[in-house]
PDB file of N, CA and C in Angstrom:
ATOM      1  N   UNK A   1      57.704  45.447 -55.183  1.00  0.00           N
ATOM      2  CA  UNK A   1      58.284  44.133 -55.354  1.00  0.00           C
ATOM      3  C   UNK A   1      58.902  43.724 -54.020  1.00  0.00           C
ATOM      4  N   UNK A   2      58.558  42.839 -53.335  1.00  0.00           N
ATOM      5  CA  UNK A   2      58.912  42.298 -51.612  1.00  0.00           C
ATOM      6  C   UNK A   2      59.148  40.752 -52.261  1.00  0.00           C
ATOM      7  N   UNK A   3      58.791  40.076 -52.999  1.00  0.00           N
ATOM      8  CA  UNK A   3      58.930  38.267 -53.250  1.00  0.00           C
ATOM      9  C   UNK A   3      59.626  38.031 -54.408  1.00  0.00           C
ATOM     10  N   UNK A   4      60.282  36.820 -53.958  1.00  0.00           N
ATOM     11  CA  UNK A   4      60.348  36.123 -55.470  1.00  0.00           C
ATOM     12  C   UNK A   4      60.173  34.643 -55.400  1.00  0.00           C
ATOM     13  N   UNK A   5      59.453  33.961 -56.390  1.00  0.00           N
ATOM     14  CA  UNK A   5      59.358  32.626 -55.980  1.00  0.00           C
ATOM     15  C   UNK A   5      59.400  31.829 -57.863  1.00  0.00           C
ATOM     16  N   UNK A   6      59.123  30.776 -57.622  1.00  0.00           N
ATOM     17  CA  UNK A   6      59.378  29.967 -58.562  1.00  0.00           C
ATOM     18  C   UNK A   6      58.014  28.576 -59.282  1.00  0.00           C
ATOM     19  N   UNK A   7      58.046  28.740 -60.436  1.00  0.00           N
ATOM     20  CA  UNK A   7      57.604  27.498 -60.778  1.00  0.00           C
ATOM     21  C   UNK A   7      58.247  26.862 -61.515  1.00  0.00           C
ATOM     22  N   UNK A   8      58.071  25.316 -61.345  1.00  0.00           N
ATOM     23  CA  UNK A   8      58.908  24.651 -61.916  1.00  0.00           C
ATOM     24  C   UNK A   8      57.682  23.485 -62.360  1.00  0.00           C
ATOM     25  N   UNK A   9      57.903  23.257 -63.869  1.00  0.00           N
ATOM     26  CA  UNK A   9      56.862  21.801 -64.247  1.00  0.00           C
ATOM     27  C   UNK A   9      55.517  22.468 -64.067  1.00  0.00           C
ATOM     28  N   UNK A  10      54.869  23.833 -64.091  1.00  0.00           N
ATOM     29  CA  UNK A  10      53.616  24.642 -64.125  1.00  0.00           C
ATOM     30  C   UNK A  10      53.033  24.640 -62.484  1.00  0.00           C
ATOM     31  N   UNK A  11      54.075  23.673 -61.533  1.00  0.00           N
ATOM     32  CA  UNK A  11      53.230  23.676 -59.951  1.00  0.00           C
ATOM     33  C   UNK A  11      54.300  25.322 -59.672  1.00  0.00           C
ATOM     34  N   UNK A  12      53.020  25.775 -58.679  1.00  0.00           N
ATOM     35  CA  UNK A  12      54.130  27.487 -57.881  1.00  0.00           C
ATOM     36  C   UNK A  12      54.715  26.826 -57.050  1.00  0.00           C
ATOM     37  N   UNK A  13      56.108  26.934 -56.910  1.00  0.00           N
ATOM     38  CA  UNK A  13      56.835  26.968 -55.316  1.00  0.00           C
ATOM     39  C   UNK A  13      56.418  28.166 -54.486  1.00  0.00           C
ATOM     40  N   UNK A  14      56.709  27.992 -53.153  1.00  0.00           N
ATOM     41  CA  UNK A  14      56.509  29.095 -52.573  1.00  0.00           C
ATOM     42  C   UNK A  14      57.239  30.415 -52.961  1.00  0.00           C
ATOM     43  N   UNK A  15      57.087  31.507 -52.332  1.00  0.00           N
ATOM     44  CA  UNK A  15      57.859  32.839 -52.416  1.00  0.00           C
ATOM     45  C   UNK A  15      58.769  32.836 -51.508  1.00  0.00           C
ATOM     46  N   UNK A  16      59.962  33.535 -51.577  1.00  0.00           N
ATOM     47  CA  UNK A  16      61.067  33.976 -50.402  1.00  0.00           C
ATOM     48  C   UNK A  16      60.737  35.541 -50.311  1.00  0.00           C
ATOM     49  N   UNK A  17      61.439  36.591 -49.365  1.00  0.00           N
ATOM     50  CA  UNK A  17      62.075  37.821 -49.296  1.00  0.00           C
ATOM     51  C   UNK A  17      62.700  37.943 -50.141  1.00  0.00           C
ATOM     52  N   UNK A  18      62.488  38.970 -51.052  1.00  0.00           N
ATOM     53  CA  UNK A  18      64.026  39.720 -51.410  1.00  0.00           C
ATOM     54  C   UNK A  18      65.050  40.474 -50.764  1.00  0.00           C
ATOM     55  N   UNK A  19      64.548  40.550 -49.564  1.00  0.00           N
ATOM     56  CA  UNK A  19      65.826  41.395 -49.189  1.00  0.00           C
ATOM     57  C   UNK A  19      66.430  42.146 -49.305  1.00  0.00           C
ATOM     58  N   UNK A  20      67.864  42.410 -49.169  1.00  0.00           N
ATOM     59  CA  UNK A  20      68.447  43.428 -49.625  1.00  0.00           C
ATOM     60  C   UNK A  20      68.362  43.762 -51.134  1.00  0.00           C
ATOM     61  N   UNK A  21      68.229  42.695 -52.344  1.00  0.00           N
ATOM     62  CA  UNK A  21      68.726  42.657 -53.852  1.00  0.00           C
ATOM     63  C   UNK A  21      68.633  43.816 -54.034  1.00  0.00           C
ATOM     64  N   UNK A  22      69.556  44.621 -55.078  1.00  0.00           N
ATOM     65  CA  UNK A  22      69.108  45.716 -55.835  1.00  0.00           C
ATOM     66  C   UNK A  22      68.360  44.640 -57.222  1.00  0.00           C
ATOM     67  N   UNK A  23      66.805  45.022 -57.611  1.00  0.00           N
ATOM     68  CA  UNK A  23      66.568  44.679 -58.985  1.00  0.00           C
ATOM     69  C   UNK A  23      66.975  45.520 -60.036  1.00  0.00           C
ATOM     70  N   UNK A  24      67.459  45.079 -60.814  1.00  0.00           N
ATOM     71  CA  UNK A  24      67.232  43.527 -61.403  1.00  0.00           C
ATOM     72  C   UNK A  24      67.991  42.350 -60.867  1.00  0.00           C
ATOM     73  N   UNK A  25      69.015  42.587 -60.139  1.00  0.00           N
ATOM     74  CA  UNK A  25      69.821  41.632 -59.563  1.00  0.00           C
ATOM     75  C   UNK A  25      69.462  40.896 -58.576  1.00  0.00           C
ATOM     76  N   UNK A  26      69.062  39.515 -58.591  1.00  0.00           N
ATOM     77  CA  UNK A  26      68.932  38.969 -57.294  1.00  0.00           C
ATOM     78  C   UNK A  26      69.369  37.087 -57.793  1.00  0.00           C
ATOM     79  N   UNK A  27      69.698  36.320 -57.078  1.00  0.00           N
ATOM     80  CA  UNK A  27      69.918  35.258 -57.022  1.00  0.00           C
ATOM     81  C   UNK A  27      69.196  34.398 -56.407  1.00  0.00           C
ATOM     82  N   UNK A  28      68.777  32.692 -57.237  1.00  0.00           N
ATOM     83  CA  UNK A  28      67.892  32.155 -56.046  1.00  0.00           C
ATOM     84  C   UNK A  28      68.681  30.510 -56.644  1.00  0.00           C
ATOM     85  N   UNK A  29      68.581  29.766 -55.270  1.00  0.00           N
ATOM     86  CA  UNK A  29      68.850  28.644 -55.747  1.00  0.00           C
ATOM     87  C   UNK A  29      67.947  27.665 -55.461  1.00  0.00           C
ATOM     88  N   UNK A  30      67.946  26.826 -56.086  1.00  0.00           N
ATOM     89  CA  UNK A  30      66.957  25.305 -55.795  1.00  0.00           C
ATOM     90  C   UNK A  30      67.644  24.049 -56.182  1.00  0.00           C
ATOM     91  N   UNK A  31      67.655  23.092 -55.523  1.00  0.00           N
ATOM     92  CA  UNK A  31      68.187  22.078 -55.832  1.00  0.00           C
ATOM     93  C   UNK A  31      67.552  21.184 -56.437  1.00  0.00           C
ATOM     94  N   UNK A  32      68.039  20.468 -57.146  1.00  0.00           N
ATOM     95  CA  UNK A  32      67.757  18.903 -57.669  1.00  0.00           C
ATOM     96  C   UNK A  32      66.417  19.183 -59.001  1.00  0.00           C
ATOM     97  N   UNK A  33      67.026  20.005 -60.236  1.00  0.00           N
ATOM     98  CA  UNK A  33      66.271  20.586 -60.992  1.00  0.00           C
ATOM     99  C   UNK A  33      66.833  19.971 -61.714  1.00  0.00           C
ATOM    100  N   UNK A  34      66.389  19.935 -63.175  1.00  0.00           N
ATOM    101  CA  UNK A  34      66.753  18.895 -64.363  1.00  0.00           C
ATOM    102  C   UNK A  34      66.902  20.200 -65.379  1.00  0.00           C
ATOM    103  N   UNK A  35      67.261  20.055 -66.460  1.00  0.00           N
ATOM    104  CA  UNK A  35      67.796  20.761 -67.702  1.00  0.00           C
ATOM    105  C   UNK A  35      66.931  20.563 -68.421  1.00  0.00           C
ATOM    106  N   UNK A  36      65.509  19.740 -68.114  1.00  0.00           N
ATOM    107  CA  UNK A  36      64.333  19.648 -68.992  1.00  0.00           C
ATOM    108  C   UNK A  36      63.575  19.878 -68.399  1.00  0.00           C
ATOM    109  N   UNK A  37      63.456  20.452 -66.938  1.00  0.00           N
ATOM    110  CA  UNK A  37      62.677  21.464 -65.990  1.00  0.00           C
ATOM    111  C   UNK A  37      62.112  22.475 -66.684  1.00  0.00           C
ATOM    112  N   UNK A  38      60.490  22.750 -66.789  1.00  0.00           N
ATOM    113  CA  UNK A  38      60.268  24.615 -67.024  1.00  0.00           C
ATOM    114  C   UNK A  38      60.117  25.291 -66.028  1.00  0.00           C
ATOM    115  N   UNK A  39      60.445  25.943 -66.026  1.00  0.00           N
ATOM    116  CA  UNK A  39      61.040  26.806 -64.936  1.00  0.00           C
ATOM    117  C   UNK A  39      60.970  28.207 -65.029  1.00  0.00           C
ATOM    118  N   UNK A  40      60.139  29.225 -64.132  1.00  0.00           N
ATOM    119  CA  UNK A  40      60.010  30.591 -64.374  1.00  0.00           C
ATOM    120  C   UNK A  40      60.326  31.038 -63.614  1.00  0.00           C
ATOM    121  N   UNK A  41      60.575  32.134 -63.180  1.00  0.00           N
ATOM    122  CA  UNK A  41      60.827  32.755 -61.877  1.00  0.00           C
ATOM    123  C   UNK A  41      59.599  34.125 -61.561  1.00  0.00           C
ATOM    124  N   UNK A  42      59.264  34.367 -60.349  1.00  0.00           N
ATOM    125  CA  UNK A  42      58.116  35.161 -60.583  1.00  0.00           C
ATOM    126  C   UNK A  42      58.238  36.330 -59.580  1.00  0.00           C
ATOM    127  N   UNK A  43      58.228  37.601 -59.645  1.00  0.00           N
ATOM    128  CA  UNK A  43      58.159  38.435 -58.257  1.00  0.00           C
ATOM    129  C   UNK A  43      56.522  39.099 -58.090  1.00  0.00           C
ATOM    130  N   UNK A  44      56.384  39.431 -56.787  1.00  0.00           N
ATOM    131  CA  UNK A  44      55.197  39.487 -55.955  1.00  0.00           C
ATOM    132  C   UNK A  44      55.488  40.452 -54.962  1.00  0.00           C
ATOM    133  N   UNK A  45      54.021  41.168 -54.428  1.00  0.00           N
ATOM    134  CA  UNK A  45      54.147  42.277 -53.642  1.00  0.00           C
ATOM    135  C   UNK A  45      54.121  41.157 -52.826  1.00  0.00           C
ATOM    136  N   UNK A  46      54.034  42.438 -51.531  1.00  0.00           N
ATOM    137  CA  UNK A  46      53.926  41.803 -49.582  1.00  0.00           C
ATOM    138  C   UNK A  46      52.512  40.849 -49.865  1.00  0.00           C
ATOM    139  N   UNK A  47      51.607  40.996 -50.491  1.00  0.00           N
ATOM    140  CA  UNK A  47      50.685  39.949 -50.189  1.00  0.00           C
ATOM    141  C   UNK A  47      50.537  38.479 -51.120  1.00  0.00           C
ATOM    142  N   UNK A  48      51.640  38.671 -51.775  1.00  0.00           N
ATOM    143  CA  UNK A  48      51.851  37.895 -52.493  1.00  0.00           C
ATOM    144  C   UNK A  48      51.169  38.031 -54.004  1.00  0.00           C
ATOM    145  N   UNK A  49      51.144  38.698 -54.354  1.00  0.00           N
ATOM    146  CA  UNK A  49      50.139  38.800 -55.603  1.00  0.00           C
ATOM    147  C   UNK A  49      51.146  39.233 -56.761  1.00  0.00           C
ATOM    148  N   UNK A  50      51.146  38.211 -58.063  1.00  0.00           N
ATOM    149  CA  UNK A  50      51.977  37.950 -58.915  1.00  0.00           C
ATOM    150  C   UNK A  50      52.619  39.322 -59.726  1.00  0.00           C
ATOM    151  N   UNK A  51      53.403  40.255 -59.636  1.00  0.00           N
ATOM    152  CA  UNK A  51      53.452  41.418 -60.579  1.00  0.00           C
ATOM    153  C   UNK A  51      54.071  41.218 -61.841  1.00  0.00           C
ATOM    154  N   UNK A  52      54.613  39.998 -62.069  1.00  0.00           N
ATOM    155  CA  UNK A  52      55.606  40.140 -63.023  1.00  0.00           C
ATOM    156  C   UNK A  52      56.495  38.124 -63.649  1.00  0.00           C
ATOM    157  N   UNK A  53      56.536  37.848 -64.335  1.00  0.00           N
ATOM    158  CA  UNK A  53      57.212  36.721 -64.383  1.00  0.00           C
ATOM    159  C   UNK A  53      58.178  36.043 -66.034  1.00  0.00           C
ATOM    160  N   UNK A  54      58.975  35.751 -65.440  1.00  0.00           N
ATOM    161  CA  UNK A  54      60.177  34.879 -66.948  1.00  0.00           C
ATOM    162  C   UNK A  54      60.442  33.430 -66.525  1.00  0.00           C
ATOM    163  N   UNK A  55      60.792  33.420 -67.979  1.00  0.00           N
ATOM    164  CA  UNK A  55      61.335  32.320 -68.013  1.00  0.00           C
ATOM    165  C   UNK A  55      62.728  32.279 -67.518  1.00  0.00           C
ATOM    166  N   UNK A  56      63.207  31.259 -67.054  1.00  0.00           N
ATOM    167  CA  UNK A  56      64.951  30.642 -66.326  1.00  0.00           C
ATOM    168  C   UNK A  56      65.534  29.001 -67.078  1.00  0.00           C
ATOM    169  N   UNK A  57      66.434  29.736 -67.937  1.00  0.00           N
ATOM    170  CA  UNK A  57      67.580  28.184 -67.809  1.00  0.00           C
ATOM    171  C   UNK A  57      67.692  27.809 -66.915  1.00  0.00           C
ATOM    172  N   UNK A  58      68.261  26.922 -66.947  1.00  0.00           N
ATOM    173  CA  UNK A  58      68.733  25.836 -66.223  1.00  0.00           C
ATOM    174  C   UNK A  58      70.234  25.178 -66.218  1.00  0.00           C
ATOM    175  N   UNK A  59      71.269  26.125 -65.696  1.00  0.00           N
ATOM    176  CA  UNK A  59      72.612  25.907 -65.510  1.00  0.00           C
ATOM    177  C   UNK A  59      72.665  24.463 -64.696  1.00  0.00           C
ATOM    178  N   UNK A  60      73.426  23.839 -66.044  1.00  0.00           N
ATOM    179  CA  UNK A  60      73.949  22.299 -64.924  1.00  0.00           C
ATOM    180  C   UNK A  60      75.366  22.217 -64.313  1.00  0.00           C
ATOM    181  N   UNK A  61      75.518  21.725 -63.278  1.00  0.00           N
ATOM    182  CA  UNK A  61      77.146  22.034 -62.567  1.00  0.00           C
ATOM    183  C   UNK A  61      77.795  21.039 -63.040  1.00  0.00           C
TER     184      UNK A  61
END
């Protein structure tokens, strides 16, 4: 596991680094998302290739 990236509305966003995270723990933010957004979150090896993916609420501030 090296990525994590996002879809939102069924289009993929790109992937980031994970970095340091210990998993399961990691944090990602995106702005300007709606509370009727679908929204998954997805992690990926170094070449990007999908290993794993959930679903994500959508905390409104």
């Amino acid at each position: 596991m090296e990525k994590v990236g996002l879809y939102i509305n069924g289009e993929r966003i790109y992937s980031v680094p994970i970095g340091q995270a210990q998993p399961p723990n990691f944090e990602y933010y995106r702005k300007d998302l709606k509370a009727t957004d679908a929204v998954k979150v997805y992690i990926a090896d170094k070449d990007d290739k999908e290993l794993d993916q959930a679903d994500v609420p959508i905390k409104q501030e």
